[in-house]
Protein backbone atom coordinates (compact mmCIF):
# COMPACT_ATOMS: atom_id res chain seq x y z
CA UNK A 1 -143.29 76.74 -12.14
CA UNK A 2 -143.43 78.50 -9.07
CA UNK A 3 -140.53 78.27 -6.41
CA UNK A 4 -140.91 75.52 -3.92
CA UNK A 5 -141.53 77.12 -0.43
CA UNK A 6 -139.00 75.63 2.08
CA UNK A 7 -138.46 75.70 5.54
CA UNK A 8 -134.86 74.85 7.20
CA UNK A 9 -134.06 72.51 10.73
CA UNK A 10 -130.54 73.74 11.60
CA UNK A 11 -128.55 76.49 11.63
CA UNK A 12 -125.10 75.52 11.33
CA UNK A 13 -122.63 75.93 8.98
CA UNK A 14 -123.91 73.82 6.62
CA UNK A 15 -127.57 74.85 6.77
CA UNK A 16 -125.56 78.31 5.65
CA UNK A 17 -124.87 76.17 2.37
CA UNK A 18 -128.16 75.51 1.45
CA UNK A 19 -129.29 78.94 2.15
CA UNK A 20 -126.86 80.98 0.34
CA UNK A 21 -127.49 78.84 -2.77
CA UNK A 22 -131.31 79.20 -3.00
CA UNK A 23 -130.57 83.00 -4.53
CA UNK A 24 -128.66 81.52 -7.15
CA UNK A 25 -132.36 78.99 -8.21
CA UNK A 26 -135.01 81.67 -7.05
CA UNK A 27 -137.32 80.32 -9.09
CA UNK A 28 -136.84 76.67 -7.96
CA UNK A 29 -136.86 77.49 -4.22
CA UNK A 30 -137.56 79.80 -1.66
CA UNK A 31 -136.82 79.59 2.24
CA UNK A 32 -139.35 81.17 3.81
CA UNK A 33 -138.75 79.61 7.67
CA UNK A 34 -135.88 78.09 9.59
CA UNK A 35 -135.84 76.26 13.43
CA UNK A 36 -133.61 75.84 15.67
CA UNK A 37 -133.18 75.63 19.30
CA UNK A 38 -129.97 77.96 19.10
CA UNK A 39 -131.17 81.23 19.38
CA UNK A 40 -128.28 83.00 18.65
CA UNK A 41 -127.05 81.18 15.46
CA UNK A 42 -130.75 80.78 14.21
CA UNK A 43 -131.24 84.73 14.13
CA UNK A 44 -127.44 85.41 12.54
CA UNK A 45 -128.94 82.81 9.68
CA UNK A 46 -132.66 84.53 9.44
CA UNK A 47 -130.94 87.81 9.41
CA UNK A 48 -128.50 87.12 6.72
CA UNK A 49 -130.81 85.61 4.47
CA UNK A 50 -133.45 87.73 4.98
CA UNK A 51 -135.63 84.77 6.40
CA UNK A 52 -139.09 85.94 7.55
CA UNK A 53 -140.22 83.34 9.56
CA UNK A 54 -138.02 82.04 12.73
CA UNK A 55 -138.92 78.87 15.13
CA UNK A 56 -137.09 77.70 18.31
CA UNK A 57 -139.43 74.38 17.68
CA UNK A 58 -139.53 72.67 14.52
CA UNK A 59 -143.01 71.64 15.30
CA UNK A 60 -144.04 75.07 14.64
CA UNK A 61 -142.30 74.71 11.31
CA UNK A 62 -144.04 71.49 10.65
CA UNK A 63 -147.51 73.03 11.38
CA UNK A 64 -147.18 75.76 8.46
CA UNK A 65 -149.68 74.82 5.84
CA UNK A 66 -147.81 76.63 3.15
CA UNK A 67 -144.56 75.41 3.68
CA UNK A 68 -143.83 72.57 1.19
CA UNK A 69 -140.78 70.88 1.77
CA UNK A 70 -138.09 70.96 4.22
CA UNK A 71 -133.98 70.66 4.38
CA UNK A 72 -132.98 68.80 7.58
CA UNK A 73 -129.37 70.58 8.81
CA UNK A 74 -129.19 69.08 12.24
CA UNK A 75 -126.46 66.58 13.92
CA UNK A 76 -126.76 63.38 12.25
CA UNK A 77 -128.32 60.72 15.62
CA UNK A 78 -131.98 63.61 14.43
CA UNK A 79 -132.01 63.03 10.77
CA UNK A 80 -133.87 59.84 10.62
CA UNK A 81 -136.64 61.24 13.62
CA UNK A 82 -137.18 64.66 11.78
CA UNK A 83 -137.01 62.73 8.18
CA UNK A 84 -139.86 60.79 9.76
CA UNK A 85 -141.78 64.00 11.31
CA UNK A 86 -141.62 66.22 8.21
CA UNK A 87 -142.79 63.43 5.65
CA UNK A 88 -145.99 62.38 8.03
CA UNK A 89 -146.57 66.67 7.96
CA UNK A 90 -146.94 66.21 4.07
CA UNK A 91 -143.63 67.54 3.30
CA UNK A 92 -141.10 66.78 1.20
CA UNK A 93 -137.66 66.21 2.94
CA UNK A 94 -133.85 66.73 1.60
CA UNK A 95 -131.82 65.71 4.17
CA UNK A 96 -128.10 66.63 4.74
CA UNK A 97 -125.53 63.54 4.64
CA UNK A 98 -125.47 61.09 6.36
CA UNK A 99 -128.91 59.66 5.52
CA UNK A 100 -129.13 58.13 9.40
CA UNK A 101 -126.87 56.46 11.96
CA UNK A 102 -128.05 53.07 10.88
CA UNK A 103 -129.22 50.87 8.03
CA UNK A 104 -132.68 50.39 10.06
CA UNK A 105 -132.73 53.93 10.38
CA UNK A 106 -132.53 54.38 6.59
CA UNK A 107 -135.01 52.12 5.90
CA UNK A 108 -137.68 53.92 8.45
CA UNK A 109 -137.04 57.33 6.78
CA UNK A 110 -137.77 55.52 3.32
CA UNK A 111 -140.64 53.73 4.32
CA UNK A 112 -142.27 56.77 5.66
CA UNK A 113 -141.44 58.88 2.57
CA UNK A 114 -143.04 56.12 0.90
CA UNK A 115 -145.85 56.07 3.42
CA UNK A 116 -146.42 59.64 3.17
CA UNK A 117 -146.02 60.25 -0.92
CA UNK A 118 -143.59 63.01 -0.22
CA UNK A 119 -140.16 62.69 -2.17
CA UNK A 120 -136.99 62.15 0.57
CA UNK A 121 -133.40 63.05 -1.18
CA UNK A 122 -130.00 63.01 0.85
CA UNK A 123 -127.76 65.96 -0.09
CA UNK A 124 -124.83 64.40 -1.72
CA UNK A 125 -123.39 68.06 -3.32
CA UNK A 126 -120.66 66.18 -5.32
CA UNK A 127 -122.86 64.53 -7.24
CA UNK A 128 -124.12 67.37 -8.70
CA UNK A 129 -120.80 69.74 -9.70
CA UNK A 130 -120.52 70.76 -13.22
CA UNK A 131 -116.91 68.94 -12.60
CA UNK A 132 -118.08 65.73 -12.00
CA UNK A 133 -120.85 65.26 -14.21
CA UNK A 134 -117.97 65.91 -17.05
CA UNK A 135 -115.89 62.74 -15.17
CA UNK A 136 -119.03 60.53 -15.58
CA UNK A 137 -119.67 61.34 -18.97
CA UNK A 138 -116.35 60.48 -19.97
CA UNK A 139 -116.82 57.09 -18.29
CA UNK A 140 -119.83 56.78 -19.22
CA UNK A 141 -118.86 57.11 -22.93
CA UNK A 142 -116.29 54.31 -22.04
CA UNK A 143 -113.30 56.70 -22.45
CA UNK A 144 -111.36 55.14 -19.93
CA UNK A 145 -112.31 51.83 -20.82
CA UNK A 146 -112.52 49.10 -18.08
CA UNK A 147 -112.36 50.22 -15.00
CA UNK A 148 -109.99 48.34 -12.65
CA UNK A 149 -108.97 50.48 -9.72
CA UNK A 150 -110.20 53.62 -7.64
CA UNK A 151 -108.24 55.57 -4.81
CA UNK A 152 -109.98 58.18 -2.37
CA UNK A 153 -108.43 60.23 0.23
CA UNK A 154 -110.45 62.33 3.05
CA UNK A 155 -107.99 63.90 5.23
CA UNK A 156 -108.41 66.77 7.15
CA UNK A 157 -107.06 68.03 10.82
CA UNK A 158 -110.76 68.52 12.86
CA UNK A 159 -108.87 70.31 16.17
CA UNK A 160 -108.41 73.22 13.14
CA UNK A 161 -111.88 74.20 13.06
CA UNK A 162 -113.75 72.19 15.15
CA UNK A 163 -114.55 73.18 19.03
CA UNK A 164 -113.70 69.80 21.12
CA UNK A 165 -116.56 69.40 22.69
CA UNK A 166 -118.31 69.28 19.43
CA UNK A 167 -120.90 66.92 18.25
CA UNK A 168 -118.95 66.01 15.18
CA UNK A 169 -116.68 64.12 17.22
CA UNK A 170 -118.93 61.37 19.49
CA UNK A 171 -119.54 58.61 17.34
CA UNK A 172 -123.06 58.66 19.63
CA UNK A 173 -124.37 61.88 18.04
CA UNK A 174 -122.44 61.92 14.96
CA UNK A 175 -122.72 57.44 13.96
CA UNK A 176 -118.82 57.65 13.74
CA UNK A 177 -115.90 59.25 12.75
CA UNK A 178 -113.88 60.47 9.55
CA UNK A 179 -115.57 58.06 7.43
CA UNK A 180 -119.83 58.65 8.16
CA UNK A 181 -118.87 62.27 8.19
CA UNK A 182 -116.59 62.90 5.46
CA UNK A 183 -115.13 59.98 3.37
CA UNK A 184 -118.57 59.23 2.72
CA UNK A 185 -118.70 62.33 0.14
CA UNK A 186 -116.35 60.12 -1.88
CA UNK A 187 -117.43 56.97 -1.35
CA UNK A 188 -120.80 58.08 -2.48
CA UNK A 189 -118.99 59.35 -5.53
CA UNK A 190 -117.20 56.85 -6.47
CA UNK A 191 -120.71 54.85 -6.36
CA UNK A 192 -122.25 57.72 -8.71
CA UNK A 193 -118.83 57.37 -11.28
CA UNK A 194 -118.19 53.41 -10.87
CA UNK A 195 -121.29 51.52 -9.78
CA UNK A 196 -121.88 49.61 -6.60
CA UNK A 197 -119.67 48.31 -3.86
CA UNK A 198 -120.17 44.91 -2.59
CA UNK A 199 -117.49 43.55 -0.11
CA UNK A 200 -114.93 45.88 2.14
CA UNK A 201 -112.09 45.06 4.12
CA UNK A 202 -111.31 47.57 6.88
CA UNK A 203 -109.44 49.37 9.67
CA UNK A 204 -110.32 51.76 12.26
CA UNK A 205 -108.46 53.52 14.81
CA UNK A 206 -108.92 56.15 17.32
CA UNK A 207 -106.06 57.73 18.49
CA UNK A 208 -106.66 61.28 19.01
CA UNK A 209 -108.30 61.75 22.80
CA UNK A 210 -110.74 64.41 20.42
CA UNK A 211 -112.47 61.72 19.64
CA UNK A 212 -115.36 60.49 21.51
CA UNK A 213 -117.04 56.94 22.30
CA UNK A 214 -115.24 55.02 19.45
CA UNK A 215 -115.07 57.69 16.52
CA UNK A 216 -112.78 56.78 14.29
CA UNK A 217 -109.55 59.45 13.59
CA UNK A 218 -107.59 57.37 11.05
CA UNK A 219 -108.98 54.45 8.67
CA UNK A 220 -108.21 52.59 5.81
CA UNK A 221 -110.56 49.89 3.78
CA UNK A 222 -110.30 48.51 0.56
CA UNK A 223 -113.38 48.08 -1.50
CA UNK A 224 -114.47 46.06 -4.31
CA UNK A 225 -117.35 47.12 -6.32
CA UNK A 226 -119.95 44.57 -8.15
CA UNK A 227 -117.97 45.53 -12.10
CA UNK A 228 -114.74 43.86 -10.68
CA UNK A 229 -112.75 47.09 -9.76
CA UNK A 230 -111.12 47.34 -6.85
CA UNK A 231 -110.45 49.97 -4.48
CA UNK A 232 -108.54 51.77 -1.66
CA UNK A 233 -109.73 54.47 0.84
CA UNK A 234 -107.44 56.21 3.37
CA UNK A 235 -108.80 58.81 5.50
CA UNK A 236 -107.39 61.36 8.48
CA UNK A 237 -109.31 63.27 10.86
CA UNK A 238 -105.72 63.87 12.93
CA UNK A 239 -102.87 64.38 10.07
CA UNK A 240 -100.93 67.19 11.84
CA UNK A 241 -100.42 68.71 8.21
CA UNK A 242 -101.93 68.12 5.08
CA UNK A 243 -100.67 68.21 1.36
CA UNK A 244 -104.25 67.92 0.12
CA UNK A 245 -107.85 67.60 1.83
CA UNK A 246 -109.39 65.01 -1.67
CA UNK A 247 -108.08 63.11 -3.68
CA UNK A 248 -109.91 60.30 -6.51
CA UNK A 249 -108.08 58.36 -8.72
CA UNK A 250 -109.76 55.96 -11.56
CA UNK A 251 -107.42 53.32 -13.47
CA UNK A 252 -108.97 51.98 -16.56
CA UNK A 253 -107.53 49.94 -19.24
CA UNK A 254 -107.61 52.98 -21.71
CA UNK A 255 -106.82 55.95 -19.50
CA UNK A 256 -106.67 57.48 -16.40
CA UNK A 257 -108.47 59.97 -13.98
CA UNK A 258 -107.06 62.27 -11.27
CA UNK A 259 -108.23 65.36 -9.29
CA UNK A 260 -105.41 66.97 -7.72
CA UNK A 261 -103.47 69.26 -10.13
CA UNK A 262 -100.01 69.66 -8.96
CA UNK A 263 -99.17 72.49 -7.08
CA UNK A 264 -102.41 72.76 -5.48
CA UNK A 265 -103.49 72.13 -1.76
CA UNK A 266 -106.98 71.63 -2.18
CA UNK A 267 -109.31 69.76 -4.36
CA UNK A 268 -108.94 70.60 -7.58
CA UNK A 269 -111.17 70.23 -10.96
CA UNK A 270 -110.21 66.32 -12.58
CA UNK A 271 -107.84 65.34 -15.13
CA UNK A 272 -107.46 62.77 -17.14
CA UNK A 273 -105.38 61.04 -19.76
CA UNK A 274 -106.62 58.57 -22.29
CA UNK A 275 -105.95 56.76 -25.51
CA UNK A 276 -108.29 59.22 -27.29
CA UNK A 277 -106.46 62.00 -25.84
CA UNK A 278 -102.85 61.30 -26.22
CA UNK A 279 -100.56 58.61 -28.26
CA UNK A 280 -100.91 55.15 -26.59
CA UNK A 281 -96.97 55.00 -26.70
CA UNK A 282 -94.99 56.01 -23.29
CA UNK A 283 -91.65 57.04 -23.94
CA UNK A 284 -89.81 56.31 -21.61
CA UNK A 285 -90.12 55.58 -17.72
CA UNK A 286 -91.04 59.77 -17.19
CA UNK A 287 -93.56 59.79 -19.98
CA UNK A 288 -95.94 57.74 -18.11
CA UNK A 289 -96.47 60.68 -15.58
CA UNK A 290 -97.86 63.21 -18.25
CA UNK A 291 -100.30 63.20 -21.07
CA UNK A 292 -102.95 64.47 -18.62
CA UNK A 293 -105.56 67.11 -19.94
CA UNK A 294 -108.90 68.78 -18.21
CA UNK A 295 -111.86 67.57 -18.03
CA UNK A 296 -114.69 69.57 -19.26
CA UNK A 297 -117.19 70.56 -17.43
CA UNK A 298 -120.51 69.38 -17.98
CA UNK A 299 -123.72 71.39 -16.92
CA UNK A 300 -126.43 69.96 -19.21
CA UNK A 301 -129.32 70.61 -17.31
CA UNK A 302 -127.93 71.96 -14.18
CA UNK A 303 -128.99 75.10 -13.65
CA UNK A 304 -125.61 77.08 -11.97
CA UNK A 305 -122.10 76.43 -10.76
CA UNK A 306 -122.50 75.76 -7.33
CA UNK A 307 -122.86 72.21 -6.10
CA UNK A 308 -125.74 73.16 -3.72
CA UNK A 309 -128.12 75.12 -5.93
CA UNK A 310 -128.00 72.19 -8.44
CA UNK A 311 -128.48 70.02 -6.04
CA UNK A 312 -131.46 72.22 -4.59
CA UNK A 313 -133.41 72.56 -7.86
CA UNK A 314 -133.13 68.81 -8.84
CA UNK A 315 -135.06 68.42 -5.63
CA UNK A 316 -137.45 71.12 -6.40
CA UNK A 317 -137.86 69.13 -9.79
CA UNK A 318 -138.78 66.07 -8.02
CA UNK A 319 -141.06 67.27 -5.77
CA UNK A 320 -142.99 68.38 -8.76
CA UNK A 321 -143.09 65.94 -10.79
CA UNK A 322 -143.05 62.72 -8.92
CA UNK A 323 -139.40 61.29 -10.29
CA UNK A 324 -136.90 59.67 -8.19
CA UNK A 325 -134.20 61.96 -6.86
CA UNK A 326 -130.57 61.16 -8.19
CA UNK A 327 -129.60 60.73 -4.74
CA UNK A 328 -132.53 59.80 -3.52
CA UNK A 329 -132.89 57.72 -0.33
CA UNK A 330 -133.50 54.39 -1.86
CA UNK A 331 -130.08 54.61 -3.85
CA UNK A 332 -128.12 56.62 -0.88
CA UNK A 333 -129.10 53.61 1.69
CA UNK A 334 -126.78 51.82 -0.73
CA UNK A 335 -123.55 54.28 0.08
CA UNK A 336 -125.19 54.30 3.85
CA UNK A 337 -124.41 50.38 3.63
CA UNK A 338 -120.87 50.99 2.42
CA UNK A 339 -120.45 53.02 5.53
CA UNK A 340 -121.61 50.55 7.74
CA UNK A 341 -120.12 47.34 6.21
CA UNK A 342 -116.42 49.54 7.10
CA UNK A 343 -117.43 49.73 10.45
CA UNK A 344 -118.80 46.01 10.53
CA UNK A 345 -115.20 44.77 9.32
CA UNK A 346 -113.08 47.28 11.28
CA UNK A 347 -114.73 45.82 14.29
CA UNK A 348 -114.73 42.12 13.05
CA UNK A 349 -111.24 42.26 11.47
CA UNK A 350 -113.02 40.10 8.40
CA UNK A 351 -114.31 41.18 4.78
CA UNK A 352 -117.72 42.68 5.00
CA UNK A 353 -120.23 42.40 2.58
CA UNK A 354 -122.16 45.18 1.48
CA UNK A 355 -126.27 44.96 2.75
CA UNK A 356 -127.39 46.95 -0.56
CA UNK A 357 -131.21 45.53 -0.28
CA UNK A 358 -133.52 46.20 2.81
């Protein structure tokens, strides 16, 4: 199979991402153009990735007969426009997260992928880490038996490394705060691992002046998902310190899941204690805080380590043979939803349901 030829729309940090994985699958994919009406950071990317092609216009991109598909990179109020542009160009489109700034956004983007016969897939790099795909095969296997309860944390301090008159922080260009542009990692995790979510209660609050036209610095929600779990999210864009960026958490009748090994300050691989792992007994009030074990890895059919190469060849794959992305837009409208129905109750003050169909 020969690699997919790819042009990029961004060049950002995380259109740096996708580029620097596309070594590690050089024969899924091959970036052979980039746009970008920053001069300055589009040449630092073309240069460092020895990218031939370089547009100030992504029309120009768009025009190139040989280029095939096309990762969108770009601040988040463009996605759903320049979803819409590449997949009426004939190309296939893997856009960064969020999908769009709106539900009727989503469903334009899917229609025209639909429209156009080109595959559309929203980059949701969790999804596919060796890590991960170990958790859900554990659950999947019903290791942990029922699952009852989930906990995710997203907490991070944005005036650390992000300019203040940045993008990422006006809910008009960005569709909100903490939780459109980085709980939502989890949340679409915990949709991957647990199944749907169907009604959230919620809180928002913006207290740091950072943050622009409504975007949200601090929020809570609690979720419950369509199997009967519950669950709790809690995320910071403002913590003055941190004692962790992630954090998930999965309670099931039969074992346990965490990701943040002691001692560390980031995210850190899972682990989890079970009945098949360790004796049911818990001696003790202290012996119900041990018993927990690594989980394996699993990379059956993923093609390297790195979240963003996997991620990159599964679209390759689908662009080739017609199959529905794992993450592809149809299913990711459905964590897009979960975003919105926060924001619906933070605003309302009442439970939100979740608008999974169109």
């Amino acid at each position: 199979m020969n690699a997919l030829r790819l042009g990029l729309i961004g060049s950002g940090n995380i259109a740096g991402a996708h580029l620097k994985a596309a070594p590690h699958v050089p024969q899924w994919a091959q970036f052979v153009a980039i746009a970008s009406p920053h001069e300055a950071n589009r040449q630092r990317q073309s240069a460092r990735f020895n990218i031939a092609r370089s547009y100030a216009d992504p029309a120009e991109l768009l025009a190139a007969p040989d280029i095939e598909g096309v990762v969108i990179c770009t601040p988040h109020d463009t996605h759903a426009e320049l979803a819409r542009r590449c997949c009426a160009a004939g190309k296939h489109v893997l856009v960064e997260k969020p999908m769009a700034c709106s539900l009727a956004e989503c469903d334009a983007m899917i229609a025209a992928a639909q429209a156009a016969g080109t595959t559309l897939m929203v980059a949701q790099c969790q999804r596919f880490d060796p890590a991960y795909r170990g958790l859900k095969r554990i659950l999947d296997a019903g290791e942990l038996g029922p699952v009852r309860a989930v906990r995710i944390d997203a907490m991070q301090n944005a005036a650390a490394f992000v300019p203040p008159d940045h993008w990422y922080l006006d809910a008009r260009r960005a569709g909100g705060g903490i939780v459109i542009s980085v709980a939502i990692h989890k949340l679409d995790l915990v949709r991957y691992l647990i199944g749907d979510v169907v009604r959230v209660t919620a809180a928002c609050r913006t207290i740091s002046p950072l943050f622009r036209h409504g975007a949200e610095d601090y929020a809570v929600a609690t979720l419950e998902f369509a199997n009967g779990a519950v669950g709790q999210l809690f995320a910071t864009w403002s913590a003055f310190r941190l004692p962790y960026s992630e954090n998930l958490m999965i309670f099931g009748d039969d074992g346990a899941v965490h990701a943040l090994p002691p001692g560390e300050t980031q995210m850190g691989p899972a682990l989890v204690a079970s009945r098949q792992r360790t004796p049911p007994a818990v001696p003790g009030f202290a012996g119900q805080f041990g018993g927990f074990t690594p989980v394996e890895s699993d990379g059956t059919g993923l093609p390297a380590a790195d979240p963003f190469a996997n991620q990159l060849a599964h679209f390759v794959e689908c662009c080739r043979t017609g199959a529905e992305p794992l993450s592809g837009g149809n299913d990711n409208r459905k964590t897009m939803a979960v975003v919105f129905a926060i924001y619906e109750s933070a605003h309302t003050g009442l439970p939100a349901p979740v608008k999974i169909l169109p």
